[in-house]
Protein backbone atom coordinates (compact mmCIF):
# COMPACT_ATOMS: atom_id res chain seq x y z
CA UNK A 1 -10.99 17.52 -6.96
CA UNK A 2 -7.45 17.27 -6.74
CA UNK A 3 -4.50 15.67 -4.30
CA UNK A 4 -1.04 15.99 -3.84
CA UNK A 5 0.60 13.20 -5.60
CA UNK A 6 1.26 9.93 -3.55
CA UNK A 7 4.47 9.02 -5.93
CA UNK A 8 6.71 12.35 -5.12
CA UNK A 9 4.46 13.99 -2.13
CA UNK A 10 3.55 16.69 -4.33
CA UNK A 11 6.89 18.04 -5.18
CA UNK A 12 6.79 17.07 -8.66
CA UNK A 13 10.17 15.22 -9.21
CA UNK A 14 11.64 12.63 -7.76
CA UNK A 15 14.96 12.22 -7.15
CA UNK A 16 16.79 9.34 -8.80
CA UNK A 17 20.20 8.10 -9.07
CA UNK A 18 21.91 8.14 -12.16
CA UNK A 19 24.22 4.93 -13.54
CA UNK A 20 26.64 5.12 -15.88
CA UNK A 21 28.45 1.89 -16.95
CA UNK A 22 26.74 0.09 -13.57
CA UNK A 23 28.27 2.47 -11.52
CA UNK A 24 26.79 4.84 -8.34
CA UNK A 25 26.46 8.32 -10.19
CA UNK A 26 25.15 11.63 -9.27
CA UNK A 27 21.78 11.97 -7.73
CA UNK A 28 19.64 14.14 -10.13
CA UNK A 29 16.02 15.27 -9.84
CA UNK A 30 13.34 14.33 -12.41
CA UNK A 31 9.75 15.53 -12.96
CA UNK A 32 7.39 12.83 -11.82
CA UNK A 33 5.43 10.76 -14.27
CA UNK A 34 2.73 10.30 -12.40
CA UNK A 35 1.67 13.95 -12.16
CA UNK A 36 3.78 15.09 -14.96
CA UNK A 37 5.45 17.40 -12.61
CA UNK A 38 2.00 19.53 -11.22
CA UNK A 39 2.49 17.96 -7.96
CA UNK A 40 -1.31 16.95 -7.97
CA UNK A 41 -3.32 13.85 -9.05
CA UNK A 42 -6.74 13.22 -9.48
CA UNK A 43 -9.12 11.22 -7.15
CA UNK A 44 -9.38 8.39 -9.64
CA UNK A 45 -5.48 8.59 -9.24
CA UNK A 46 -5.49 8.21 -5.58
CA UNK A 47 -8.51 5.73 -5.35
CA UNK A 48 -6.66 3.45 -7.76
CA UNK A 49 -3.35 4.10 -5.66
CA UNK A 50 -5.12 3.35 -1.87
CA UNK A 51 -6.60 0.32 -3.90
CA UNK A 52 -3.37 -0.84 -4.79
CA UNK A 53 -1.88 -0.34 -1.17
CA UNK A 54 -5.06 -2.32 0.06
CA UNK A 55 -4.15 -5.04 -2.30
CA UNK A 56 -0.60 -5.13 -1.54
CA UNK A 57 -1.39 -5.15 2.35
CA UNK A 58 -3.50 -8.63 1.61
CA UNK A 59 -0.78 -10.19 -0.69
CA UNK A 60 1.79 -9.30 1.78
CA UNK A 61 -0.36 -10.88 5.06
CA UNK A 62 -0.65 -13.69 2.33
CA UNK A 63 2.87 -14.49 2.22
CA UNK A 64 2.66 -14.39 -1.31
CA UNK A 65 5.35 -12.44 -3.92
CA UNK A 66 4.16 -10.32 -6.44
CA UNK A 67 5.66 -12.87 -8.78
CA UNK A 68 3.34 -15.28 -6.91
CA UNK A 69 0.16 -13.01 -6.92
CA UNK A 70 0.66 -12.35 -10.57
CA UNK A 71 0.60 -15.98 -11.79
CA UNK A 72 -2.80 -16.52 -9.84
CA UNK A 73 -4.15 -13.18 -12.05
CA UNK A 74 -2.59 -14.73 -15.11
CA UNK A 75 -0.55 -11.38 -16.08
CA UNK A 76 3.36 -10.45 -16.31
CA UNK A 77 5.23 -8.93 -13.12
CA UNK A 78 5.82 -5.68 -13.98
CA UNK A 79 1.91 -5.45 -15.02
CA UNK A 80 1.15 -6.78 -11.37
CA UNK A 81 3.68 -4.12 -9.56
CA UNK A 82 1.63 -1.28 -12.32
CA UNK A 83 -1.29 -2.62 -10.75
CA UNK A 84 -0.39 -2.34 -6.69
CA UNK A 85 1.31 1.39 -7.46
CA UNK A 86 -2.15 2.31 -9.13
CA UNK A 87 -0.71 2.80 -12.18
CA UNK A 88 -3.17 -0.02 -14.13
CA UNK A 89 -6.12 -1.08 -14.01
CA UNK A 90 -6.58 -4.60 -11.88
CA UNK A 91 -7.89 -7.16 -15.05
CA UNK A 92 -12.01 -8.33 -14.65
CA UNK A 93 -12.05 -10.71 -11.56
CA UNK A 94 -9.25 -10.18 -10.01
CA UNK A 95 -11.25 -9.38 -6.46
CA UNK A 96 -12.39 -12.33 -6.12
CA UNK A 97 -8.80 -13.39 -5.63
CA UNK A 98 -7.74 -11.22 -2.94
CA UNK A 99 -11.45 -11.82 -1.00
CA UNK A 100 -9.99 -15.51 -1.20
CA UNK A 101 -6.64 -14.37 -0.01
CA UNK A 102 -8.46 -12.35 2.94
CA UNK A 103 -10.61 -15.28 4.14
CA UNK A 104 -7.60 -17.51 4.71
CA UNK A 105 -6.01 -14.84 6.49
CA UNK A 106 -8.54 -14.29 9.10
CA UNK A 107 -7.75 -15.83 12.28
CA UNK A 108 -10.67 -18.15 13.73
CA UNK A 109 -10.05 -18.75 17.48
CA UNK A 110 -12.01 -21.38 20.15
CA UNK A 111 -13.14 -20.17 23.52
């Protein structure tokens, strides 16, 4: 089974601007990686995408960075921010993290 891609909404490019010299340039369209300009994904694509959205929605109620989050994992930054687009894999263990993050985020209240 097959979706429309999450990263351009199924167009199949995104549009990007271009810099020349560190300067604003032209806008200019170019075919997505993610779906290597099909427009569609597979369901392990979006179930690793949603995943990383979940994750990213605990980090963020966290109050932690995604420098933060990837010191606790032990792996560089740009790895982590692969890892919350669903673009790799999340390393062994790593769940038990975020079930810590969303037990100290639940709010307990007294009657």
């Amino acid at each position: 089974m097959t979706l429309p891609c999450v990263y351009c909404d199924g167009i199949g490019e995104n549009l990007t601007d271009i810099y020349c010299a560190g300067k604003p340039g032209e806008w200019r369209s170019l075919r997505c990686q993610d779906c290597d300009g099909t427009g569609i994904i597979s369901q392990t694509q979006h179930a690793a995408y949603i995943e990383g959205r979940r994750r990213r929605n605990l980090r963020v109620k966290a109050g932690l960075t995604q420098p933060q989050m990837a010191t606790r994992l032990g792996v560089a930054i740009a790895e982590y921010s692969q890892m919350e687009n669903g673009r790799r894999s999340w390393p062994e263990g790593s769940e038990a993290a975020f079930a810590a993050l969303a037990d100290a985020t639940i709010c307990h209240f007294s009657a």
